[in-house]
Protein backbone atom coordinates (compact mmCIF):
# COMPACT_ATOMS: atom_id res chain seq x y z
CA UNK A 1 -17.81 5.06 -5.03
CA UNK A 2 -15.37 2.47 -6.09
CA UNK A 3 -13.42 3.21 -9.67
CA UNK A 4 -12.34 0.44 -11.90
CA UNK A 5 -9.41 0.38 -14.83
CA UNK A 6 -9.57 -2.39 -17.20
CA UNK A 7 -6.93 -2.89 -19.79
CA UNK A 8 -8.69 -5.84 -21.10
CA UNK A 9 -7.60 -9.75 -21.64
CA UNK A 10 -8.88 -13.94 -21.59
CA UNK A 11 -7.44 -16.48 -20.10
CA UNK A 12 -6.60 -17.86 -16.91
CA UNK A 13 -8.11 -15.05 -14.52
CA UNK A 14 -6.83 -14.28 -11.18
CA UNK A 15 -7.78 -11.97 -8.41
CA UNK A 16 -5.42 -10.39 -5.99
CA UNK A 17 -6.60 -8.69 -2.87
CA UNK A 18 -3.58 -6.66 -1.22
CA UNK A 19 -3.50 -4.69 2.07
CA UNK A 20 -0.52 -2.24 2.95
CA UNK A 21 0.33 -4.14 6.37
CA UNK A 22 2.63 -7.33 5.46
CA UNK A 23 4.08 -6.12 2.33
CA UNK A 24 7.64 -5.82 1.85
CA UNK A 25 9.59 -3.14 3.51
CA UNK A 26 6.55 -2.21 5.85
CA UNK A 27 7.76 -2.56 9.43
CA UNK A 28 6.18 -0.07 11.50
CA UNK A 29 2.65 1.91 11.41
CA UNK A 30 3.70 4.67 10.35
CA UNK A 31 4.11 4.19 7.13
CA UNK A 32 1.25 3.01 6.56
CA UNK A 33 -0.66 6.34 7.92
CA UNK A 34 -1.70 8.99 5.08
CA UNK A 35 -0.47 11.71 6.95
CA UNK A 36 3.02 10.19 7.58
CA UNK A 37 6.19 11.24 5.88
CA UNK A 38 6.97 7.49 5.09
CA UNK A 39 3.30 6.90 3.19
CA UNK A 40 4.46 7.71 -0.46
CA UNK A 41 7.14 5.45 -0.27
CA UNK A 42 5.40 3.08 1.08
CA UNK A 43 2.24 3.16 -1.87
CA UNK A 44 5.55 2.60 -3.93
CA UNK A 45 6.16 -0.62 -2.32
CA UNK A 46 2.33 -1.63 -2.58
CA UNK A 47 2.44 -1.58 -5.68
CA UNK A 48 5.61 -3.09 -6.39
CA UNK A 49 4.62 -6.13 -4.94
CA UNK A 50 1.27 -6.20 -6.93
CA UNK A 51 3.84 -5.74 -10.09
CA UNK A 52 6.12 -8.82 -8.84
CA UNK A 53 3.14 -10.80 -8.45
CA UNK A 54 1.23 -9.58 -11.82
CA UNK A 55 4.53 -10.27 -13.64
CA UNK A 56 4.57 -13.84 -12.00
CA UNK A 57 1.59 -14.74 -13.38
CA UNK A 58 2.51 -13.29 -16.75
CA UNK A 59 5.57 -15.60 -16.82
CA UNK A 60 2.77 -18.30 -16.75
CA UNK A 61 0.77 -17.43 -19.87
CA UNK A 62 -1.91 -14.88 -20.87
CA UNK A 63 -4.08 -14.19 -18.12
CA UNK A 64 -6.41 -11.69 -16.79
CA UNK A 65 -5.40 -10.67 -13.56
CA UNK A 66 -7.29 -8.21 -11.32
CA UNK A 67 -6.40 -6.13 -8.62
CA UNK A 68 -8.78 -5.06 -5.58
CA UNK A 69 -6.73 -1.98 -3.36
CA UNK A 70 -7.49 -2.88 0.10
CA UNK A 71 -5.67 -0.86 2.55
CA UNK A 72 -7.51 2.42 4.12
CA UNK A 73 -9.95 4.05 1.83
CA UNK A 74 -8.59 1.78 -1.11
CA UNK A 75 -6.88 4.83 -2.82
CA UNK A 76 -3.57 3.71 -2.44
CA UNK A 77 -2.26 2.20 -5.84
CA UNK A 78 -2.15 4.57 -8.75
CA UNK A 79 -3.38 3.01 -11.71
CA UNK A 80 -0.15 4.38 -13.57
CA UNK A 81 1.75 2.29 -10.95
CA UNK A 82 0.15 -0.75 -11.99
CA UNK A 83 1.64 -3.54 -14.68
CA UNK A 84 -1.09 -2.45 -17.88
CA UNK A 85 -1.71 -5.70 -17.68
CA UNK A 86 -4.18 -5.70 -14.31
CA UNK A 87 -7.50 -4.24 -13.71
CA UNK A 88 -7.78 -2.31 -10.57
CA UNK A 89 -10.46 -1.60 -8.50
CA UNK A 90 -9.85 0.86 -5.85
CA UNK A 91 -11.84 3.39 -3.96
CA UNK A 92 -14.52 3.34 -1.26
CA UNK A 93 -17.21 1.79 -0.45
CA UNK A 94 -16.58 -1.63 -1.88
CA UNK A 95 -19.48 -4.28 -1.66
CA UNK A 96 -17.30 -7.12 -0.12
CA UNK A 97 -14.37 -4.45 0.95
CA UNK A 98 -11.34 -6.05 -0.11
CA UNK A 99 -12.27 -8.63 -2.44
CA UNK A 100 -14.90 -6.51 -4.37
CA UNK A 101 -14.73 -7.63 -7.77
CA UNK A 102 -14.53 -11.42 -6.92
CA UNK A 103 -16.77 -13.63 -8.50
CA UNK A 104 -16.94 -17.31 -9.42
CA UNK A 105 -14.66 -16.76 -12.90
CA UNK A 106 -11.77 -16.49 -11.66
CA UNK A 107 -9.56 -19.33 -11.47
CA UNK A 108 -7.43 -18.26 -8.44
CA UNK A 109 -7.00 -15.81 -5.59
CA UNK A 110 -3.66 -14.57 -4.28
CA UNK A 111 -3.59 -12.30 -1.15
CA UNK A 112 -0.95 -9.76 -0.81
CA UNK A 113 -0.06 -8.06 2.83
């Protein structure tokens, strides 16, 4: 079953689905394999592109901003590793996989990976 973390907000509201594959500083398969050597450091880099983003927005104004984990079994950003700021949903099964949480409130979509 999927887990959400809210930390609350209003505002604009945006949704942001991000996979592990595409991110910055992922360049081989490897590191994106739980049983690899590389896949901490690689959840590190997950979610520091989720933060870049999340902060982006920020910059822009109060918003709510959402975050659906979508790479594996959708366990791979720790909600301590997240900006405060962003709900995540994470955790499997997902109605609508990557983009479970999405519904016709929000104002945008960014895709991440």
């Amino acid at each position: 079953m999927f887990q959400k973390y809210s930390s609350g907000g209003d505002g604009m509201k945006v949704f942001i689905s991000v996979d592990m594959e595409g991110i910055s500083g992922i360049v081989d398969s490897n590191q994106t394999d739980r049983d690899h050597k590389e896949f901490e450091k690689a959840r590190a880099m997950m979610a520091a592109d989720v933060n870049a983003a999340i902060e982006g927005i920020l910059e822009l104004g109060h918003a709510e901003v959402v975050v659906s984990d979508g790479h594996g079994k959708m366990i791979n950003i720790e909600p301590e590793a997240l900006n405060q700021a962003a709900v995540l949903i994470r955790g499997t099964p997902k109605p609508l996989s990557q983009m479970a949480g999405i519904d016709s409130s929000f104002d945008a979509t960014i895709f991440i990976g």
